[in-house]
Protein backbone atom coordinates (compact mmCIF):
# COMPACT_ATOMS: atom_id res chain seq x y z
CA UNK A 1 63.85 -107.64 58.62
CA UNK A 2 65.25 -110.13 60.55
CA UNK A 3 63.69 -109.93 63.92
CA UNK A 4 60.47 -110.18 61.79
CA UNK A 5 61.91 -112.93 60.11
CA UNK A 6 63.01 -115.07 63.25
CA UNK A 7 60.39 -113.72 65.59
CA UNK A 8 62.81 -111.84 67.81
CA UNK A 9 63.35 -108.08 69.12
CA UNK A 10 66.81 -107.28 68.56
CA UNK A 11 67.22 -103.88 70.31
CA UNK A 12 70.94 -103.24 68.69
CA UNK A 13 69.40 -103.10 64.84
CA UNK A 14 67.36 -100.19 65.40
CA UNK A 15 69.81 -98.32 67.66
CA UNK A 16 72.68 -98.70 64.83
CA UNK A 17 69.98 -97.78 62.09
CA UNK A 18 69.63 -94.58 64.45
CA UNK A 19 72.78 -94.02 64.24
CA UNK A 20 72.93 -94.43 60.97
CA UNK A 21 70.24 -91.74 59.93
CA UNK A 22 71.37 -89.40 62.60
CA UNK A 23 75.26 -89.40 60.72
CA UNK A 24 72.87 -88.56 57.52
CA UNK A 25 71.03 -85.97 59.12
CA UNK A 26 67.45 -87.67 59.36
CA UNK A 27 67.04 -86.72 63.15
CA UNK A 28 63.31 -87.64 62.99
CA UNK A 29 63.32 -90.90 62.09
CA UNK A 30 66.45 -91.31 64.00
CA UNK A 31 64.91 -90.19 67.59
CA UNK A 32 62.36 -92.61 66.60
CA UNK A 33 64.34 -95.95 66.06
CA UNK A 34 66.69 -95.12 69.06
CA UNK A 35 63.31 -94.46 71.23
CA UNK A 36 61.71 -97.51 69.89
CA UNK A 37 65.07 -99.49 71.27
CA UNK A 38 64.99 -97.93 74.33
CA UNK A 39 61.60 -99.69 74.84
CA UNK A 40 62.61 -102.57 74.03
CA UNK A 41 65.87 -102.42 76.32
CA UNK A 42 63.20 -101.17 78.96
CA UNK A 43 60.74 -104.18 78.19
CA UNK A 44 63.47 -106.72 78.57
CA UNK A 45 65.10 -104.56 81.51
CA UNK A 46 68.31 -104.76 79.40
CA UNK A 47 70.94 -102.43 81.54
CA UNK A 48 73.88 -103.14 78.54
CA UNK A 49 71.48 -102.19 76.12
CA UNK A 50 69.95 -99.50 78.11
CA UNK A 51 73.47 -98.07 78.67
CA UNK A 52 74.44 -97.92 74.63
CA UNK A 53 70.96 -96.14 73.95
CA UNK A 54 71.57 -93.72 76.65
CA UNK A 55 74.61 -92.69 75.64
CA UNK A 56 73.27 -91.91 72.09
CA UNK A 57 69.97 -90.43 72.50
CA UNK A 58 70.08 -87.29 74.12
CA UNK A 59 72.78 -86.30 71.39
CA UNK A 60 70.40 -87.27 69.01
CA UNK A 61 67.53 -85.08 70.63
CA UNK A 62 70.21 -82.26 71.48
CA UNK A 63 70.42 -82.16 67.82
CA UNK A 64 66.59 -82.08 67.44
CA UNK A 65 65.62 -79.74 69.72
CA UNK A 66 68.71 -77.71 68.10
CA UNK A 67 66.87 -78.29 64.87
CA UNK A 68 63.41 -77.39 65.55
CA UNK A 69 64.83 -73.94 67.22
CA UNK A 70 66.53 -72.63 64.41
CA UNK A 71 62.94 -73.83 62.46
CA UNK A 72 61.60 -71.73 64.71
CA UNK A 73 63.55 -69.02 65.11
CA UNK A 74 63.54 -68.91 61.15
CA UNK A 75 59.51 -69.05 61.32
CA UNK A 76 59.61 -66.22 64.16
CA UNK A 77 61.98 -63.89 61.67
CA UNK A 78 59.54 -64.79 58.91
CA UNK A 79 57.27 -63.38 60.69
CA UNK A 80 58.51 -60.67 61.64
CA UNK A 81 59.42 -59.86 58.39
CA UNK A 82 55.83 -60.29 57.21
CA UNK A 83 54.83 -58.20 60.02
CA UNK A 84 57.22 -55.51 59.45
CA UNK A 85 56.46 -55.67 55.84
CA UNK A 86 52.74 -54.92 56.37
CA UNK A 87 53.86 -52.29 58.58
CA UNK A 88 55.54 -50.09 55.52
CA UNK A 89 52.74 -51.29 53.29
CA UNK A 90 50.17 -49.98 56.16
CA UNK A 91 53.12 -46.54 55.79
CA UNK A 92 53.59 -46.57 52.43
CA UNK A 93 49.31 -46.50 52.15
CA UNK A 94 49.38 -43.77 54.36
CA UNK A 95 52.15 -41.85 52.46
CA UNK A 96 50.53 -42.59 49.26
CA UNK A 97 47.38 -41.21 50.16
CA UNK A 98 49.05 -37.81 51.47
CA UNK A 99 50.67 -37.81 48.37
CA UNK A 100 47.49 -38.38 46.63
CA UNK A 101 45.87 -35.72 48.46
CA UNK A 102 48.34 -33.19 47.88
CA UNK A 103 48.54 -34.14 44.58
CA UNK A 104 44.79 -33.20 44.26
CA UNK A 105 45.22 -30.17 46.28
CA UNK A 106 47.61 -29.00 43.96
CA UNK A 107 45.65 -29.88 40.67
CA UNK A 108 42.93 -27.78 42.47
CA UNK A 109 45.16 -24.98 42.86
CA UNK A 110 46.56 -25.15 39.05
CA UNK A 111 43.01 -25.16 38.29
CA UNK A 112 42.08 -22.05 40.33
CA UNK A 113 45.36 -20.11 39.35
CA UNK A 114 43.99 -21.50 35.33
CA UNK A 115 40.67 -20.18 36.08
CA UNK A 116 42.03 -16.57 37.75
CA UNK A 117 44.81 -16.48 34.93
CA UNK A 118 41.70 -16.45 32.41
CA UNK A 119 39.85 -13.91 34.23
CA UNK A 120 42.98 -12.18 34.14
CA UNK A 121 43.45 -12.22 30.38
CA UNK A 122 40.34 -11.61 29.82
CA UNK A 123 40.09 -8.15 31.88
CA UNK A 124 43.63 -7.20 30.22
CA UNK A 125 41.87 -8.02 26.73
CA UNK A 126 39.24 -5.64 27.86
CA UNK A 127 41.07 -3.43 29.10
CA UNK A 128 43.44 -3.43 26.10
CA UNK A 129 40.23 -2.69 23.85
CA UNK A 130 39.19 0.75 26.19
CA UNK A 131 42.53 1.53 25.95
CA UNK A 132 42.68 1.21 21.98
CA UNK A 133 39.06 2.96 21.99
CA UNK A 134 39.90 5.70 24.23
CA UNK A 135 43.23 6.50 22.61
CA UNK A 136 41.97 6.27 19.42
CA UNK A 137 39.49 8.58 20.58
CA UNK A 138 41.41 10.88 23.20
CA UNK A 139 43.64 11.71 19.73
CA UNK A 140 40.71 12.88 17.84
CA UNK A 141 39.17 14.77 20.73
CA UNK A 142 42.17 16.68 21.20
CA UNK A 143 42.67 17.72 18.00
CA UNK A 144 39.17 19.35 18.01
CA UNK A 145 39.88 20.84 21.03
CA UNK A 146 43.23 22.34 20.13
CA UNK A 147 42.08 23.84 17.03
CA UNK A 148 38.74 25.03 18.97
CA UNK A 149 41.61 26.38 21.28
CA UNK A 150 43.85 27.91 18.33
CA UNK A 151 40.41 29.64 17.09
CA UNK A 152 39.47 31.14 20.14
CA UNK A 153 42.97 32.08 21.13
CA UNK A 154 43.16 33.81 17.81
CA UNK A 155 39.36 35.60 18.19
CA UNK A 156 40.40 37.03 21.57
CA UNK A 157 43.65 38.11 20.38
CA UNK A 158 42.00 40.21 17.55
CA UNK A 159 39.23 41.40 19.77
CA UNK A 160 41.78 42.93 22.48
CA UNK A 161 44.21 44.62 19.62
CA UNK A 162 40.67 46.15 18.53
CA UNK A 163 39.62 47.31 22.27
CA UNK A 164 36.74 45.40 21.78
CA UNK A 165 36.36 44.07 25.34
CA UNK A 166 32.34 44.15 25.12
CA UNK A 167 32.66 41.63 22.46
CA UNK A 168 35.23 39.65 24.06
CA UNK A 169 33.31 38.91 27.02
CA UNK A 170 30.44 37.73 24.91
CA UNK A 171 32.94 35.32 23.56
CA UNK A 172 33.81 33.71 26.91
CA UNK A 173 30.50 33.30 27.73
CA UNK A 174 29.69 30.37 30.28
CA UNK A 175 27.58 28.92 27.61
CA UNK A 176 30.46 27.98 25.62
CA UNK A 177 32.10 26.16 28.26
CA UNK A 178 28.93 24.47 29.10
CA UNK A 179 28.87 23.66 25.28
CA UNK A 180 32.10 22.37 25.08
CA UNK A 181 31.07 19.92 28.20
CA UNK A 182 28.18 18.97 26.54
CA UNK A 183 30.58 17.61 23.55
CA UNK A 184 32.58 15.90 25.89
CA UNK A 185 29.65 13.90 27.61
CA UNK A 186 28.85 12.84 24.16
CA UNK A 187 32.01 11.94 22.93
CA UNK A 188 32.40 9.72 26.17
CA UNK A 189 28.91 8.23 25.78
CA UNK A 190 29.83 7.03 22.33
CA UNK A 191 32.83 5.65 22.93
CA UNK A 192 31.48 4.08 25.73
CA UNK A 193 28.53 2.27 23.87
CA UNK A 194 30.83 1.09 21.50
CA UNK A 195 32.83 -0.83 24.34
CA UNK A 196 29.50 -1.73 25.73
CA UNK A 197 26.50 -1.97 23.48
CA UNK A 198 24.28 -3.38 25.90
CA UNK A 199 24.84 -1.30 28.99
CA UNK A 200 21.80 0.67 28.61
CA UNK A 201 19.56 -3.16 28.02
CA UNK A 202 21.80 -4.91 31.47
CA UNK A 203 21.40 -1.96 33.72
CA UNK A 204 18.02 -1.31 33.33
CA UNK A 205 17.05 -5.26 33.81
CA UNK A 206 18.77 -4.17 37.63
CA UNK A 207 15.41 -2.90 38.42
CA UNK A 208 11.88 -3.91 38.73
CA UNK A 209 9.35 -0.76 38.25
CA UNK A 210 10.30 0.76 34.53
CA UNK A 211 8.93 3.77 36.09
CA UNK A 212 12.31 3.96 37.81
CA UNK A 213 14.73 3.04 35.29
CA UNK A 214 16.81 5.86 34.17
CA UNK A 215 15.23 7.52 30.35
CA UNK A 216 17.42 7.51 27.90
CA UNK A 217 17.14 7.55 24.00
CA UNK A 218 19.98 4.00 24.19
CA UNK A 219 22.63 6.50 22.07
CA UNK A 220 23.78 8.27 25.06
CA UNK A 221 23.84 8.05 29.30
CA UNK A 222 22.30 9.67 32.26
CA UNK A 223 24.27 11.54 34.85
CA UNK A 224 23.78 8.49 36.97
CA UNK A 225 24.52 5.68 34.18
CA UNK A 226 27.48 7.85 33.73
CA UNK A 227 28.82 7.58 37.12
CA UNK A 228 28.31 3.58 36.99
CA UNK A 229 29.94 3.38 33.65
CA UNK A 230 32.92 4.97 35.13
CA UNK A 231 32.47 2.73 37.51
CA UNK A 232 32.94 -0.16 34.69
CA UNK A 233 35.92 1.17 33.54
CA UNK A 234 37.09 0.72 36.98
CA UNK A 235 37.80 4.78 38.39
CA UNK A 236 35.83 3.41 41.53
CA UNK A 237 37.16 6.89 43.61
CA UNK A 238 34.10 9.21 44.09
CA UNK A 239 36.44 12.17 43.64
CA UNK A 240 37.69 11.12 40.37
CA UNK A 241 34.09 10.64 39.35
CA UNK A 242 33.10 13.69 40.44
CA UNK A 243 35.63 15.92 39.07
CA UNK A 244 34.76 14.32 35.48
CA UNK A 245 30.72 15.07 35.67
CA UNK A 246 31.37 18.65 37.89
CA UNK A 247 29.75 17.29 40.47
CA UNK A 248 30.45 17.89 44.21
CA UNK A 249 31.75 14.25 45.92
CA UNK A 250 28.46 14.34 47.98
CA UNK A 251 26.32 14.54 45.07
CA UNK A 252 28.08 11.38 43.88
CA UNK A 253 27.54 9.71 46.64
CA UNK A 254 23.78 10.61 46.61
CA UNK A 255 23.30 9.92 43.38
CA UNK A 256 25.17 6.54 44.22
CA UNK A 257 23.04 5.58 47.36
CA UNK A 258 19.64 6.75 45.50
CA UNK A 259 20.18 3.94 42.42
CA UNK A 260 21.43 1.32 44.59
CA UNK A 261 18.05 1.72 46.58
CA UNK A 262 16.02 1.72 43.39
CA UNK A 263 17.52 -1.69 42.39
CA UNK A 264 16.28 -4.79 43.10
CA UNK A 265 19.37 -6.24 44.14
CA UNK A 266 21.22 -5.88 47.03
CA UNK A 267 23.07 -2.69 48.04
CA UNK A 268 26.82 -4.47 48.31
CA UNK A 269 26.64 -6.33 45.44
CA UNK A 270 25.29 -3.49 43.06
CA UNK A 271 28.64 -2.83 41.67
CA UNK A 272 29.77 -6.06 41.33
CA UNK A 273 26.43 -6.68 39.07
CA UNK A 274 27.42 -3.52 37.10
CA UNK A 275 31.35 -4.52 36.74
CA UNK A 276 29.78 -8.17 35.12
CA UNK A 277 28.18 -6.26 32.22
């Protein structure tokens, strides 16, 4: 103020203002007033003046440049925090999506165990009705059987205590065990149709001419519905089959081959058609 005052350049104000802001920790504005005294010093070729400045300002800058490092180095760190922080965001994306993804792979997998468990309890539902039906049934049956049993066990008795071995061959004649088949067939038919009213309707709509359909009167089953509907029940092995209808394993298989060509579906899927009746 006063060198602007009086006109004059007096290089020691501005190097003891320097000073001044440099002891409060203003190195910016102190670089600037000891630099702007140095000019002057310089302009007026001072070497007292030069010598005071000189001995001040590179402590001053010292300071600076110490200053602007540890800016810097606390800019660098920032940035490398920022960068390592997008690098676990960029991770934790990644991870999230894996998660994601597994987490979908496992609601698929509830889903198809949901979906299986349901098919599940609802063969085991079926299967719990045949099983009801059949014993229900099997109980009945072989009551009429034992006392058809008892009766002839008793007839034949009487006949050989009377020597009447004429008569008792009569009795066992293979018409009465073709009979007694005959009542089985039917008692298996009805049972069956009970399970599965529409058997007779799905299986026929498994082929196109109606000249080939297999007859029946819709109350009971061919010899080759038969085979198929012990097929739904789920006895799959020909010899099983065969021992039920007194059939040779061969004839089964015929029998078998011969429907599946009739069908209009193809051969390997035939009996997965027939198990979704």
């Amino acid at each position: 103020m006063c060198d602007i005052k009086s006109s004059t350049k007096e290089t020691t104000a501005l190097r003891q203002v320097g000073e001044l802001l440099y002891a409060d920790g203003d190195y910016n504005h102190a670089i600037t007033y000891v630099q702007k005294a140095l000019d002057d010093a310089n302009f007026y070729n001072a070497r007292q003046r030069k010598l005071e400045i000189g001995s001040i300002l590179p402590i001053i800058q010292e300071v600076r440049y110490k200053d602007m490092a540890w800016q810097r180095n606390i800019m660098l760190l920032c940035a490398i925090l920022a960068c390592a922080l997008l690098v676990v965001l960029a991770a934790g994306t990644v991870i999230i999506r894996k998660q994601m993804k597994k987490l979908q792979q496992a609601k698929d997998t509830i889903e198809e165990h949901n979906r299986q468990l349901a098919v599940a309890n609802g063969q085991l539902s079926e299967a719990n009705k045949i099983k009801i039906e059949y014993i229900g049934k099997l109980f009945y049956v072989s009551s009429e059987h034992f006392c058809s049993m008892e009766k002839l066990y008793r007839t034949i008795d009487r006949k050989i205590a009377a020597r009447q071995y004429d008569d008792l061959r009569r009795s066992l004649s293979e018409k009465t065990i073709v009979e007694y088949r005959k009542n089985m067939y039917e008692d298996f038919d009805e049972v069956f149709l009970q399970l599965f009213p529409d058997f007779v309707e799905k299986y026929n709509r498994l082929f196109n001419d109606p000249e080939k359909k297999d007859d029946n009167d819709g109350k009971t089953l061919t010899n080759e519905m038969r085979i198929f509907a012990l097929i739904r029940l789920g006895i799959t092995d020909s010899e099983r089959i065969a021992k039920f209808l007194n059939y040779s394993v061969n004839t089964i298989n015929t029998y078998k081959s011969r429907v599946k060509n009739k069908s209009n579906v193809n051969n390997d899927i035939f009996e997965q058609k027939i198990m979704e009746i």
